[in-house]
Structure formats: C-alpha cells, structure tokens
Protein backbone atom coordinates (compact mmCIF):
# COMPACT_ATOMS: atom_id res chain seq x y z
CA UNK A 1 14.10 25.01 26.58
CA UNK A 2 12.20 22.63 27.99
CA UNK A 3 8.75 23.58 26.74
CA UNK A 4 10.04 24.26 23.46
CA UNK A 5 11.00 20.45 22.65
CA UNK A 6 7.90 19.77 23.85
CA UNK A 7 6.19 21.83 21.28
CA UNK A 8 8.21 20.76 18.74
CA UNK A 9 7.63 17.39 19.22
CA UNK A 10 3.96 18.36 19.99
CA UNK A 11 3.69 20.11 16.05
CA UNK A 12 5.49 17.02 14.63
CA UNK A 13 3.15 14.71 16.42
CA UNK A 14 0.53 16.53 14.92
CA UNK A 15 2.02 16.93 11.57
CA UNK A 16 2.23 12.76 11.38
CA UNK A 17 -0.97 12.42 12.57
CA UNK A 18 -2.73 14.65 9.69
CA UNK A 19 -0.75 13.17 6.59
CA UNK A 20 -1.47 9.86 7.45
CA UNK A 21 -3.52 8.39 4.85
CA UNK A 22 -7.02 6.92 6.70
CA UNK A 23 -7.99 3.73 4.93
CA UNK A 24 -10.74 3.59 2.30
CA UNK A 25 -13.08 0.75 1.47
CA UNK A 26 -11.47 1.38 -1.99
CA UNK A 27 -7.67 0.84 -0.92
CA UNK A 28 -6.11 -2.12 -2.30
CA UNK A 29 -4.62 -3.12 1.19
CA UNK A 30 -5.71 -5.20 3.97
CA UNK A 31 -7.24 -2.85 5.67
CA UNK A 32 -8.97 -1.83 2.87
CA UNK A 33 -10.24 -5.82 2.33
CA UNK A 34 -10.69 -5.56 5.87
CA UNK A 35 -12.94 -2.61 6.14
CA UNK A 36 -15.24 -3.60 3.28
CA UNK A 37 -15.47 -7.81 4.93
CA UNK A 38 -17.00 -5.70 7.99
CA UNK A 39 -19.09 -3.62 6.28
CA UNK A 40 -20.56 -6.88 4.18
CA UNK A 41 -21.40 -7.86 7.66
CA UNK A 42 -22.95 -5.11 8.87
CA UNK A 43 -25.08 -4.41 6.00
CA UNK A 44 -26.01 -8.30 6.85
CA UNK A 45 -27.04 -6.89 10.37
CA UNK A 46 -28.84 -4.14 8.79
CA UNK A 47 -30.98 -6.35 6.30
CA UNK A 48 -29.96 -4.20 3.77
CA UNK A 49 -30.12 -7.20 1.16
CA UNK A 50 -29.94 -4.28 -1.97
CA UNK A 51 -26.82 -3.32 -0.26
CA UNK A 52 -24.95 -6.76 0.48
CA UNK A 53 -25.74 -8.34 -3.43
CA UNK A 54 -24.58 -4.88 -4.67
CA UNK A 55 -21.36 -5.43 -2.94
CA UNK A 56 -21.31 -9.63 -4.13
CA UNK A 57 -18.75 -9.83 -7.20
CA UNK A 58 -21.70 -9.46 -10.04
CA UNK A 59 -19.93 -11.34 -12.63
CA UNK A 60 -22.86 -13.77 -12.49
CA UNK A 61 -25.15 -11.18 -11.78
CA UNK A 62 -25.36 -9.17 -14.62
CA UNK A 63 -28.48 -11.37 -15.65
CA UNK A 64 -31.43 -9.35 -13.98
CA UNK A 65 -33.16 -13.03 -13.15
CA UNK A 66 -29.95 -13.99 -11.54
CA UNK A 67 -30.00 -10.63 -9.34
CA UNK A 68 -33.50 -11.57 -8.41
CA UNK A 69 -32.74 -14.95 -7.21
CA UNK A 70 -29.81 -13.54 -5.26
CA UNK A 71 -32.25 -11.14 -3.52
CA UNK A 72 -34.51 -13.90 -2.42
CA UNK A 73 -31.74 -16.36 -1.32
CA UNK A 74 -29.82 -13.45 0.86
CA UNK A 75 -33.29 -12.20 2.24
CA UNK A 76 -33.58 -16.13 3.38
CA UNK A 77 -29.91 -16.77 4.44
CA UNK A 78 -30.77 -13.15 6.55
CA UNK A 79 -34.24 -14.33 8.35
CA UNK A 80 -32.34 -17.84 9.40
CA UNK A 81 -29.50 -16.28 10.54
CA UNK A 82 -31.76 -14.01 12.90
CA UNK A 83 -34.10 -16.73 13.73
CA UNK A 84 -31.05 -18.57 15.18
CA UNK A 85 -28.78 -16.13 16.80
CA UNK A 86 -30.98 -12.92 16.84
CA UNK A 87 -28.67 -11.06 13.78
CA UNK A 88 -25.34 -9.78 13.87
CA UNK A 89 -24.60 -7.73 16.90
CA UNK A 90 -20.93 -7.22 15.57
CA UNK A 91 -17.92 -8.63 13.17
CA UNK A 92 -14.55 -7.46 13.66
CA UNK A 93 -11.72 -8.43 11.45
CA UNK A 94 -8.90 -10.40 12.82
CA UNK A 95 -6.68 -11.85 10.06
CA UNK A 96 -6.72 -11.28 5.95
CA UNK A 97 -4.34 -12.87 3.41
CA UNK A 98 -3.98 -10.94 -0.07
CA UNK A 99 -2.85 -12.63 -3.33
CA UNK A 100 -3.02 -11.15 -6.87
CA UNK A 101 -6.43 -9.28 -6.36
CA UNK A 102 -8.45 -11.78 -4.07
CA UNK A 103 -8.57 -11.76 -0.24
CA UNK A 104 -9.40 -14.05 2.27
CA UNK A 105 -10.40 -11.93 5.61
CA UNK A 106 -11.46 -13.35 8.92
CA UNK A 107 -14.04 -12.01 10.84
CA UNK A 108 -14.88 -12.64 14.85
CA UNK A 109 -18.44 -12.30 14.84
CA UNK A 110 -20.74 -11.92 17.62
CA UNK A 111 -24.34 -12.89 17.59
CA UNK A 112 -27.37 -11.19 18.90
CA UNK A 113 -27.23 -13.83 21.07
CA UNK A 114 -24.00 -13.28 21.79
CA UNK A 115 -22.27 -16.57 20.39
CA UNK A 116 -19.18 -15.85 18.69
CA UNK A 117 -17.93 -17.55 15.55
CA UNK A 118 -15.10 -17.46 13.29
CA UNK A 119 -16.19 -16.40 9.65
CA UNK A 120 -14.13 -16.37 6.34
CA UNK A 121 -15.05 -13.95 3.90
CA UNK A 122 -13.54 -14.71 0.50
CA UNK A 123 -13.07 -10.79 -1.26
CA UNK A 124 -11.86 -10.00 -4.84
CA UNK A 125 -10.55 -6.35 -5.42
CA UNK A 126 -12.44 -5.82 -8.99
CA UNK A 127 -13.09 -1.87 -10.53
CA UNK A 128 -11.77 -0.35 -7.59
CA UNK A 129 -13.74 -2.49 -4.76
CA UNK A 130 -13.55 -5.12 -2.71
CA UNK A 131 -16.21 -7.22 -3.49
CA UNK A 132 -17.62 -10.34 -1.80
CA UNK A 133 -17.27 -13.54 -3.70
C-alpha cells in the first residue's frame, strides 16, 4: 500500500511537472519581461550590437540612418563598459513592475571585474516582444 501512494504521488508529480507552461521571451508576464531584460544583457556581454538594437523598441528606428547611429553609439556604450569593468560577467533579474504593456525590470549585475550594480531596464511588450526602451 505503501509503495503504491508513493507512485501515485510519484505520476502526479510528474504529471504537474510536464504541463507546466516554461516561460517564453514572448510571454506577456514578468518572467517573460524578465527573461528578455537578461537576455538584453547578455547579448551586451556578447557584443552582439546587431542583436541588442534589434531587440531596442524601433519606433525611432525605422529610419536606416537612425539604425546606423544606434549601431555606433551601442558599439561605444559596449567598449566603455568593458574598458571599465571588463564586460558583463552576469545579470540576474531581481524585481519587475508591469503596467499596461511597459515594464520596469531590475537586474543585479556583476562585472568582469566583479563589481555588482543595480540596473533598471525600462521594457515595452510591443508585436509580441519585450523590447528595450
């Protein structure tokens, strides 16, 4: 009897653990917000400046001279940042706050020199992603 109820609760363990839906970059949820703030990050560790103004709310960058200027000012903002502190080693997200379809998510991020800092990341949920503002 005993082993039974412990398969039983074993399957519906099991069961709970397979339906739950993971979070997406896409989901309109904190975690969603918060998965995409850290992934701005880490594209910012990466250098992958393409990447990071893709993900930028492109309202105002629509205007391919715009884009261009984005590129160059991100590439900059990237080479200080690593002159400084050696990159990004991490950024984990701590806190977010959701309201109509902006978020404001805060990030614990660790250096390459491993100072920490507290960083806000203002997001807006537009088309189906979380974008940086």
């Amino acid at each position: 009897m005993r082993y039974k109820c412990l398969s039983v609760s074993l399957a519906m363990l099991l069961m709970l653990a397979f339906s739950c839906k993971k979070p997406s970059l896409h989901d309109f949820s904190s975690e969603g917000a918060r998965m995409s703030a850290e992934s701005l990050l880490m594209q910012m560790k990466d250098s992958d400046v393409v990447s990071l103004v893709g993900n930028m709310d492109d309202m105002f960058l629509e205007d391919s001279a715009m884009r261009e200027q984005m590129y160059a000012m991100t590439a900059q903002f990237l080479d200080m940042q690593y002159s400084r502190h050696g990159g990004i080693g991490s950024a984990v997200a701590t806190r977010d706050t959701i309201i109509d379809s902006t978020a404001i998510v805060l990030l614990n991020v660790t250096y390459g020199d491993k100072t920490t800092e507290q960083v806000l990341v203002h997001m807006v949920y537009r088309n189906g992603n979380w974008k940086m503002r």
